[in-house]
C-alpha atoms as a PDB file:
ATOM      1  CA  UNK A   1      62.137   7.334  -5.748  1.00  0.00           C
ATOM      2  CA  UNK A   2      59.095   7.337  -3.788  1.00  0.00           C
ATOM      3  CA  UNK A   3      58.692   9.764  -0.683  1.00  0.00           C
ATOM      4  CA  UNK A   4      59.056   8.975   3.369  1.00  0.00           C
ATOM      5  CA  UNK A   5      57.045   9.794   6.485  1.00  0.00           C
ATOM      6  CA  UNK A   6      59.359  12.656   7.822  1.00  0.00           C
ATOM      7  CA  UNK A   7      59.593  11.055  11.106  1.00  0.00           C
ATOM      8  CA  UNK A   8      60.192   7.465   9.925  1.00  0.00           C
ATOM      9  CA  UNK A   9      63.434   9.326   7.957  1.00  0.00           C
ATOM     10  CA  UNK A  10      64.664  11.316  11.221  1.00  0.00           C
ATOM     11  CA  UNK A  11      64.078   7.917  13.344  1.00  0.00           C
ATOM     12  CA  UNK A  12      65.923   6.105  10.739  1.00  0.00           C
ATOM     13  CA  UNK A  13      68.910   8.976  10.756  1.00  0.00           C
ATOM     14  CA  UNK A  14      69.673   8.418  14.350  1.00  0.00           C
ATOM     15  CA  UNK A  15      68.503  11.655  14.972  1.00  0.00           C
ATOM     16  CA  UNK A  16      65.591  11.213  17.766  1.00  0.00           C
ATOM     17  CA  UNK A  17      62.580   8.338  17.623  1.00  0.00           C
ATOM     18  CA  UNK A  18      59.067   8.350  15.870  1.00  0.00           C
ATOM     19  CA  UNK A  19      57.632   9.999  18.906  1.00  0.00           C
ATOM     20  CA  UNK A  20      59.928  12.416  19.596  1.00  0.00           C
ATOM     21  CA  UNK A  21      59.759  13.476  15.938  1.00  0.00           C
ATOM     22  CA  UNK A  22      56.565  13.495  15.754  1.00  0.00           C
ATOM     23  CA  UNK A  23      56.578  16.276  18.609  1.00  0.00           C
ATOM     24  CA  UNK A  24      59.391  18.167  17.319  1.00  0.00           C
ATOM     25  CA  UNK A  25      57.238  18.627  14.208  1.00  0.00           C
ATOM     26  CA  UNK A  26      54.284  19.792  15.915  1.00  0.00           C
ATOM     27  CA  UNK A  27      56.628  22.439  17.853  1.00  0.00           C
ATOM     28  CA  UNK A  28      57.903  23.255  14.240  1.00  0.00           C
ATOM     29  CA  UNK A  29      61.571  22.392  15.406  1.00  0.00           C
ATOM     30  CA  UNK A  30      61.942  20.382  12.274  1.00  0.00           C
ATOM     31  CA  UNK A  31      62.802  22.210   9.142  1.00  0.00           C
ATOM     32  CA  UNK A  32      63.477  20.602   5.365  1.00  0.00           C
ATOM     33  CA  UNK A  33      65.716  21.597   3.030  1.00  0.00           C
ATOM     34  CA  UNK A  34      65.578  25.275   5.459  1.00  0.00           C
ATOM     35  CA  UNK A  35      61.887  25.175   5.348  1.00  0.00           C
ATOM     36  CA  UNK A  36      60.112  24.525   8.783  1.00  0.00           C
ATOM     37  CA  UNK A  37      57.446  21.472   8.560  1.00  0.00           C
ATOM     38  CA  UNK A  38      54.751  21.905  10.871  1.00  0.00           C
ATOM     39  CA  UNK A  39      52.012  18.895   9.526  1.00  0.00           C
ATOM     40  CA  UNK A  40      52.357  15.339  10.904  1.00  0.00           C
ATOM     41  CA  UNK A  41      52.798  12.802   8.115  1.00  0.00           C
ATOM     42  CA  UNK A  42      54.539  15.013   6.141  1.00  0.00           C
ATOM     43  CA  UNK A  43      56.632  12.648   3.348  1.00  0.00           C
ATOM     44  CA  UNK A  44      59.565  14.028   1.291  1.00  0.00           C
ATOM     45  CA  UNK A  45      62.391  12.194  -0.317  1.00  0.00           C
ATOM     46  CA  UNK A  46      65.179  10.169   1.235  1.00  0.00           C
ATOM     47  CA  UNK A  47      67.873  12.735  -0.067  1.00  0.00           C
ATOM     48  CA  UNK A  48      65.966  15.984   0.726  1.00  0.00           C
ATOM     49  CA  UNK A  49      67.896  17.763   4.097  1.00  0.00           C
ATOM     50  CA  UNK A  50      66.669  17.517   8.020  1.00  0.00           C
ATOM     51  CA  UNK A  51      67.486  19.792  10.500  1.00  0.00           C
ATOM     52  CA  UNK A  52      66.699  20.193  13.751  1.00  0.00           C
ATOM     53  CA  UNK A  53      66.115  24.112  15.586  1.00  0.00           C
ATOM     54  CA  UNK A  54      68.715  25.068  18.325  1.00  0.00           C
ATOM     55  CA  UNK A  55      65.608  24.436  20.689  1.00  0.00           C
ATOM     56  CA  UNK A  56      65.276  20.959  20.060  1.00  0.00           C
ATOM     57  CA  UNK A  57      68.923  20.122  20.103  1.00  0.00           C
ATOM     58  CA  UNK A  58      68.743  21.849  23.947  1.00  0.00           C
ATOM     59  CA  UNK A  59      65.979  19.337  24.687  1.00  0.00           C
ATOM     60  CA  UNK A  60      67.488  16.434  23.331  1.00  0.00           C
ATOM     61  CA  UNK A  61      70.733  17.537  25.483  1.00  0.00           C
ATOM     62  CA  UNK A  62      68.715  17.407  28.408  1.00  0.00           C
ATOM     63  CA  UNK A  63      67.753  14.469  28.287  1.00  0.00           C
ATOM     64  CA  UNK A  64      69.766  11.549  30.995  1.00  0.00           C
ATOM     65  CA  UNK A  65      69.949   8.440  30.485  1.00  0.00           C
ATOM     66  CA  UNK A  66      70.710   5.921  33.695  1.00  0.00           C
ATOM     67  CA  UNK A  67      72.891   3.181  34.447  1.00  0.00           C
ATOM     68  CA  UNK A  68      71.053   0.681  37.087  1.00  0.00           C
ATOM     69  CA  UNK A  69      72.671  -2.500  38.736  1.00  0.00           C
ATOM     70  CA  UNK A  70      69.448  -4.508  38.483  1.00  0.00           C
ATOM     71  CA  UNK A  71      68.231  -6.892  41.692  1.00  0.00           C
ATOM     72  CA  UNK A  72      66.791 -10.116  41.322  1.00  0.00           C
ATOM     73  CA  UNK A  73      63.456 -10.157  41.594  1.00  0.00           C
ATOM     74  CA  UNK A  74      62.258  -6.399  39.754  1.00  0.00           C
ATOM     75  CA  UNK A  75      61.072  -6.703  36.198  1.00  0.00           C
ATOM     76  CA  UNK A  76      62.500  -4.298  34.134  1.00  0.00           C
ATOM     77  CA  UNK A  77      59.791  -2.671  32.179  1.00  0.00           C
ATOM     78  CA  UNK A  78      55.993  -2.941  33.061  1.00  0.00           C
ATOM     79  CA  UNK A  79      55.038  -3.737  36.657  1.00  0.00           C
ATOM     80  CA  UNK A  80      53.628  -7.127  37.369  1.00  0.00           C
ATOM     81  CA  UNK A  81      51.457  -8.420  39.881  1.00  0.00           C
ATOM     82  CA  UNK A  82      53.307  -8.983  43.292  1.00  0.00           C
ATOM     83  CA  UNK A  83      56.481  -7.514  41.493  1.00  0.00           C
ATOM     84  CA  UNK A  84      58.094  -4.129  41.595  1.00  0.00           C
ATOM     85  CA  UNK A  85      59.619  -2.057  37.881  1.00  0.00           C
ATOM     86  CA  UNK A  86      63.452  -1.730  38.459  1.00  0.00           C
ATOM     87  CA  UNK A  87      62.697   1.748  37.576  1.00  0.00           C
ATOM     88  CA  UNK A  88      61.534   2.373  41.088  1.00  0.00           C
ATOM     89  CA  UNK A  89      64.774   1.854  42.473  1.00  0.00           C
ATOM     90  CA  UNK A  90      66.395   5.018  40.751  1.00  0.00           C
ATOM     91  CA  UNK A  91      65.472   7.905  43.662  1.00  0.00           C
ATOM     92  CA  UNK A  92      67.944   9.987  45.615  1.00  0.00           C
ATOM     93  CA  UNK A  93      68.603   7.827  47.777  1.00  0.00           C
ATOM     94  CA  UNK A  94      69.539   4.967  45.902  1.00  0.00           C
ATOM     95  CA  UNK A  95      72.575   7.241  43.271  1.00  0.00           C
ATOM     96  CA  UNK A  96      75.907   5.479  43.883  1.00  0.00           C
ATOM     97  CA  UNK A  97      78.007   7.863  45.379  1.00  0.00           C
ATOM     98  CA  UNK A  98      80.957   7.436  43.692  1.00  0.00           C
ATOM     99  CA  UNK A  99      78.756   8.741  40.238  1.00  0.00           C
ATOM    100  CA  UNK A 100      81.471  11.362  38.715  1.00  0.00           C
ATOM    101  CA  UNK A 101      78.283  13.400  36.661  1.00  0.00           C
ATOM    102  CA  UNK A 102      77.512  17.091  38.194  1.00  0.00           C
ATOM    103  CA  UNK A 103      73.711  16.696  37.302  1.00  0.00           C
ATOM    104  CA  UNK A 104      71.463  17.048  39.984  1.00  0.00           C
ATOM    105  CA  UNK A 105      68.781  14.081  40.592  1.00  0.00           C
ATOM    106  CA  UNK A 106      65.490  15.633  39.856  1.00  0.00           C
ATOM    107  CA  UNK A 107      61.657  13.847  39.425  1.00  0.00           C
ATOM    108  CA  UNK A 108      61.686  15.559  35.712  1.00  0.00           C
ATOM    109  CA  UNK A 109      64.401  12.795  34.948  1.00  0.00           C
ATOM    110  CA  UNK A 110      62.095   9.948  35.827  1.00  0.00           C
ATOM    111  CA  UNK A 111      59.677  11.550  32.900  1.00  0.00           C
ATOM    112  CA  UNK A 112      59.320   9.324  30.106  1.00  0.00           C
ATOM    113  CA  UNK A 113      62.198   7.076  31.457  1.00  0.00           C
ATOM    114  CA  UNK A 114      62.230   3.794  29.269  1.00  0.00           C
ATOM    115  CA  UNK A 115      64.419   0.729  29.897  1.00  0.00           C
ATOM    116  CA  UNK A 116      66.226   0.268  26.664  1.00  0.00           C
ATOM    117  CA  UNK A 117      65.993  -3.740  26.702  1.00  0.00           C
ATOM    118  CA  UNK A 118      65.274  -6.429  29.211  1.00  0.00           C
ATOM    119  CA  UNK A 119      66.693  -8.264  31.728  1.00  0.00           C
ATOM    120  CA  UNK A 120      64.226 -10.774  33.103  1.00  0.00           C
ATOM    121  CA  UNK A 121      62.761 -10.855  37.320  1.00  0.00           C
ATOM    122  CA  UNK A 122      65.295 -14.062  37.858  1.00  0.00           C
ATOM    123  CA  UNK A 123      68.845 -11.716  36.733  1.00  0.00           C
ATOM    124  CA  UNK A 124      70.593  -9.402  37.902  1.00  0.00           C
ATOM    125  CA  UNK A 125      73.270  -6.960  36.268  1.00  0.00           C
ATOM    126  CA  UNK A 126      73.448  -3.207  33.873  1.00  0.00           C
ATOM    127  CA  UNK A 127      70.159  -2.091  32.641  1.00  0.00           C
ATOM    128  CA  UNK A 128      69.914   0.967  30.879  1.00  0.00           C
ATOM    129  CA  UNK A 129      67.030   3.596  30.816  1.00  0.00           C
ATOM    130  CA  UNK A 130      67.086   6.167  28.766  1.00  0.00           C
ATOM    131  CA  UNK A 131      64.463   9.414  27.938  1.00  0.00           C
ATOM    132  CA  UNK A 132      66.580   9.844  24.424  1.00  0.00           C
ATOM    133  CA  UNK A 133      65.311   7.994  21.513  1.00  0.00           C
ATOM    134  CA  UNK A 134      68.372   8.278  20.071  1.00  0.00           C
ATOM    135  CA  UNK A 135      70.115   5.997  22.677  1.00  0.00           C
ATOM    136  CA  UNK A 136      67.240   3.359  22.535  1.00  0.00           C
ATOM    137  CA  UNK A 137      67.444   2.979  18.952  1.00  0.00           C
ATOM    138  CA  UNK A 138      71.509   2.417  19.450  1.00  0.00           C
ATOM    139  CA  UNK A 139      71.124  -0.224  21.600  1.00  0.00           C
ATOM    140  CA  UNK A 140      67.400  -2.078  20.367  1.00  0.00           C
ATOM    141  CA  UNK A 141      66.772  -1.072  17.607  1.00  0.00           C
ATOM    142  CA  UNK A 142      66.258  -3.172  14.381  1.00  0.00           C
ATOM    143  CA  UNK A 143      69.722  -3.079  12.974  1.00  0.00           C
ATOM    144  CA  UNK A 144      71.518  -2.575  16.388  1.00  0.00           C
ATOM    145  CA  UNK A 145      75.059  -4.273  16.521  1.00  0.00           C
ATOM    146  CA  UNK A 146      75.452  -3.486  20.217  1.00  0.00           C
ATOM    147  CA  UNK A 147      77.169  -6.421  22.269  1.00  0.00           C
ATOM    148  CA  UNK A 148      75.871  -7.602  25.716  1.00  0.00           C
ATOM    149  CA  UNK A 149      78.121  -9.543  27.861  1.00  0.00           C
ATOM    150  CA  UNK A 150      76.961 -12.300  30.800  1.00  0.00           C
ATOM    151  CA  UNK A 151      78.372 -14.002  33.155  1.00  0.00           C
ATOM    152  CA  UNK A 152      76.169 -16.803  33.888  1.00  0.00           C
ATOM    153  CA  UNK A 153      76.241 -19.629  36.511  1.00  0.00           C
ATOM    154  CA  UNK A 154      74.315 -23.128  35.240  1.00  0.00           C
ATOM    155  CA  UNK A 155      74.274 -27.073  36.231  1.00  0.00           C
ATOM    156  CA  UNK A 156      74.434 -29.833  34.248  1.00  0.00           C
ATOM    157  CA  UNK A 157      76.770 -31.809  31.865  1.00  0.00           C
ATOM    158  CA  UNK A 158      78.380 -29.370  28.828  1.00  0.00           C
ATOM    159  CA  UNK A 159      79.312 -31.310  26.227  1.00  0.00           C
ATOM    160  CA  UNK A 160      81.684 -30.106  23.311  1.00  0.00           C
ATOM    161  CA  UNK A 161      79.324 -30.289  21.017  1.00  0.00           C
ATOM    162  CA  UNK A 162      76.359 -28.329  23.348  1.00  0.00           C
ATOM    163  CA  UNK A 163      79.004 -25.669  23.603  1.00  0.00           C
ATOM    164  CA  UNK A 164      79.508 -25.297  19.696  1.00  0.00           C
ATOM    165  CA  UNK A 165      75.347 -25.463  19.241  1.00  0.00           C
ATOM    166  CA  UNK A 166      75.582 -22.499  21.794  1.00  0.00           C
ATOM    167  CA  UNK A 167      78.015 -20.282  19.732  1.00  0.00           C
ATOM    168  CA  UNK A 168      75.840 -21.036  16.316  1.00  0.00           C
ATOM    169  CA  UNK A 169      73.693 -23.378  15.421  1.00  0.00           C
ATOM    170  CA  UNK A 170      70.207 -23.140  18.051  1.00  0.00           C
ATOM    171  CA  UNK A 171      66.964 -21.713  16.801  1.00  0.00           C
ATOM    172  CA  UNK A 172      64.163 -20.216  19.169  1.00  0.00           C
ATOM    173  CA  UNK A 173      60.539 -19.327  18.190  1.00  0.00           C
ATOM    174  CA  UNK A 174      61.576 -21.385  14.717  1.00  0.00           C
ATOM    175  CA  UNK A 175      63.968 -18.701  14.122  1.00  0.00           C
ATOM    176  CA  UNK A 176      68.361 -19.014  13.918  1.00  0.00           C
ATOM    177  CA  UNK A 177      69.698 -16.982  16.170  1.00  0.00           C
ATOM    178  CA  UNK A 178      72.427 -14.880  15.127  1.00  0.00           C
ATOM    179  CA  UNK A 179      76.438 -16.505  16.069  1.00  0.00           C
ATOM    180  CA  UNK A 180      77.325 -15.766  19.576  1.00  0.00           C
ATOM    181  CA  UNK A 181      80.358 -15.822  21.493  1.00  0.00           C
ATOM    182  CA  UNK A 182      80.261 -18.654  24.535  1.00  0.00           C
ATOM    183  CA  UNK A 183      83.178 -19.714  26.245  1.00  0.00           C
ATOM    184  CA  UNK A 184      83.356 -21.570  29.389  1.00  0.00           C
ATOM    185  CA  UNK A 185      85.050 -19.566  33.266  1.00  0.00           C
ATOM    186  CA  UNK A 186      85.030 -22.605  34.906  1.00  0.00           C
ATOM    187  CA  UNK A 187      83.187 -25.867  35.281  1.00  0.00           C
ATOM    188  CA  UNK A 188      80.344 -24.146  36.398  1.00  0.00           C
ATOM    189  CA  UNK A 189      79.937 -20.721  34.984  1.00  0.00           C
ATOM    190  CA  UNK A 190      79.791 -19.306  31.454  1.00  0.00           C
ATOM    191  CA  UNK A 191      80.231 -16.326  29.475  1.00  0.00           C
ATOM    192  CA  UNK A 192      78.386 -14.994  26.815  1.00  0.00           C
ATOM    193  CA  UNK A 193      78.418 -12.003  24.572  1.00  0.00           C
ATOM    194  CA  UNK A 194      75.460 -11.598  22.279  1.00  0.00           C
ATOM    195  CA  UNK A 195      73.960  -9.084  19.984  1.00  0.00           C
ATOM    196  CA  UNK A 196      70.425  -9.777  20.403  1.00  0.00           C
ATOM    197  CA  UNK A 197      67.818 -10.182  22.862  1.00  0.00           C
ATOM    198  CA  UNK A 198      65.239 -12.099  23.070  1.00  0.00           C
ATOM    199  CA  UNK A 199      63.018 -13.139  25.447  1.00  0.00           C
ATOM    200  CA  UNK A 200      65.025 -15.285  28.146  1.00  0.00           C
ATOM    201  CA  UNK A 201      67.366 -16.129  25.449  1.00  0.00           C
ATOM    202  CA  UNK A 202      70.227 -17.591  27.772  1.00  0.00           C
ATOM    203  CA  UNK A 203      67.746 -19.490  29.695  1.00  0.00           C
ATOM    204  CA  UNK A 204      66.415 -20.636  27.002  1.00  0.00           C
ATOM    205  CA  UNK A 205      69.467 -21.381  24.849  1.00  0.00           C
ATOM    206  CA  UNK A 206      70.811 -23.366  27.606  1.00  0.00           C
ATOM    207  CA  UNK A 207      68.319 -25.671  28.383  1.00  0.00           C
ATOM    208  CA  UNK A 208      68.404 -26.583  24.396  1.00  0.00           C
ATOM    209  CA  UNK A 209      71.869 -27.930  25.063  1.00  0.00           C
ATOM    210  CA  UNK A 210      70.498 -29.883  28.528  1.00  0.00           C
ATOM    211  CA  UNK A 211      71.601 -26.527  31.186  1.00  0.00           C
ATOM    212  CA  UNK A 212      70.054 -25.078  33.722  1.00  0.00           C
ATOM    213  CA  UNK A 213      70.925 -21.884  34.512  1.00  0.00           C
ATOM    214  CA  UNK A 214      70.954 -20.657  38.667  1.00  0.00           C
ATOM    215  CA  UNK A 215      72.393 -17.540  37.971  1.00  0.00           C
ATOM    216  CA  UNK A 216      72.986 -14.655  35.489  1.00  0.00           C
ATOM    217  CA  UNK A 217      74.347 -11.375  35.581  1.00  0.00           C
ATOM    218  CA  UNK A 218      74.892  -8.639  32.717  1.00  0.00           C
ATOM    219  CA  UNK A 219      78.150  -6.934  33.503  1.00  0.00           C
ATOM    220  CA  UNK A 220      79.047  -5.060  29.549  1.00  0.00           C
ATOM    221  CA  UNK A 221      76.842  -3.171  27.219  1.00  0.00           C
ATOM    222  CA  UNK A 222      78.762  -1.907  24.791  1.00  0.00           C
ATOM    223  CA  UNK A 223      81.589  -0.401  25.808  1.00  0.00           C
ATOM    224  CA  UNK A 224      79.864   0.202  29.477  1.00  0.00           C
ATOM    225  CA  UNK A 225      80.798  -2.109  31.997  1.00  0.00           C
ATOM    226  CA  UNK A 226      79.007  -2.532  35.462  1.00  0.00           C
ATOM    227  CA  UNK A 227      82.477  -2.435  37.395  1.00  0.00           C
ATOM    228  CA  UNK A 228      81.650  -1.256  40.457  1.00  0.00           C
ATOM    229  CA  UNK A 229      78.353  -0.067  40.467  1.00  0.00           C
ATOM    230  CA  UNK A 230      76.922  -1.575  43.812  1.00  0.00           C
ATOM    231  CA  UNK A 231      73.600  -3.597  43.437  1.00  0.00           C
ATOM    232  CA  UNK A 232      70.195  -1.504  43.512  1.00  0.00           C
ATOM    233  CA  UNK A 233      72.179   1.571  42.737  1.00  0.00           C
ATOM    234  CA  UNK A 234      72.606   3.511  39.765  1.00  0.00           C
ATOM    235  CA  UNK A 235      73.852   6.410  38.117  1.00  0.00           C
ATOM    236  CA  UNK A 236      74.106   8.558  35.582  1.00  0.00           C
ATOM    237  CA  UNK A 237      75.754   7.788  31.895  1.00  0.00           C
ATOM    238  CA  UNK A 238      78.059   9.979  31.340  1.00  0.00           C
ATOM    239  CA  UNK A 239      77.777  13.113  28.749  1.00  0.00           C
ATOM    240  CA  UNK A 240      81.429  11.571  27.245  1.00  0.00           C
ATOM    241  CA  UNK A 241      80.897   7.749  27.165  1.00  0.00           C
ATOM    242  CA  UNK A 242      79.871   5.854  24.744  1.00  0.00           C
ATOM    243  CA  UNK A 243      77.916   2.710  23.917  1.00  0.00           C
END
């Protein structure tokens, strides 16, 4: 059995990301098989045992991750030109007051603050940023099983058969997307649930099957639903929910 860069392993083990690994080892908060590691790049075998130091399992419990009803018209991760980041609508002001967590809304919580997928300038809906690792790989990462709901409002004739090609059966970028789950609210709104996420997938998915979409909201990540978390406010995920 051939060895494994240390912090591909504790990426891999859910424990924190590449990066934050990487730092924990330079700290020497990472110890193997009781032994701390100090030297990035380190490789030992898949079996041998990880632990983190009590003062890196305090940092990683510091860390918040936010729940955002996203506007039209912000882009979720870098800023682009004539458009504002979503991310600059999580101040003070802007916590829904009806958010249940005691932390206290500070500037260190906007530190290293990553959206943990997209949600293109033209939707609207539950976008999640996050400073763990931990939570980004649960809901992006390569093997992530996490479900994302939609409403979504199109025009256009649905046939029976465009609404089977949307549950399985449409390729994008020459690759099959996985099965989804597509049902139709009403004669002009769908819903679908998906486990991936690529780039304008809905909007792209529909106009394979001759719709155009006018409208689309993300309303369930997970387990976490947007209920009634007013648009361009956000708050905190809670220490006791789950994805």
């Amino acid at each position: 059995m051939e060895k494994v860069r240390l912090s591909k392993l504790m990426s891999a083990q859910g424990m924190c990301s590449r990066r934050e690994a990487d730092a924990y080892i330079e700290q020497g908060w990472v110890y193997v098989d009781g032994q701390p590691v100090r030297e990035l790049g380190t490789k030992i075998f898949p079996w041998q045992e990880i632990t983190l130091d009590r003062t890196a399992e305090i940092k990683q419990n510091q860390q918040v991750t936010i729940l955002l009803n996203k506007p039209v018209g912000y882009v979720s991760g870098q800023p682009e030109p004539g458009y504002k980041p979503a991310a600059s609508l999580i101040c003070h002001d802007s916590r829904f007051h009806q958010d249940r967590s005691s932390l206290k809304f500070t500037l260190q919580h906007l530190k290293n603050l990553a959206p943990a997928g997209r949600l293109d300038i033209d939707s609207q809906g539950l976008l999640v940023f996050t400073q763990d690792g931990r939570v980004a790989k649960q809901l992006i990462g390569e093997h992530s099983q996490i479900e994302k709901e939609y409403l979504v409002r199109v025009t256009g004739d649905l046939t029976r058969e465009g609404l089977a090609l949307l549950n399985h059966g449409l390729q994008l970028d020459g690759q099959a997307l996985k099965p989804a789950r597509v049902s139709r609210l009403n004669q002009d709104q769908l819903r679908f649930i998906l486990q991936e996420g690529k780039k304008r997938q809905i909007r792209r998915m529909c106009e394979l099957v001759g719709l155009n979409v006018i409208g689309l909201k993300r309303v369930r990540i997970g387990q976490i639903r947007l209920a009634d978390l007013p648009e361009g406010k956000w708050r905190y995920f809670g220490k006791n929910e789950l994805f």
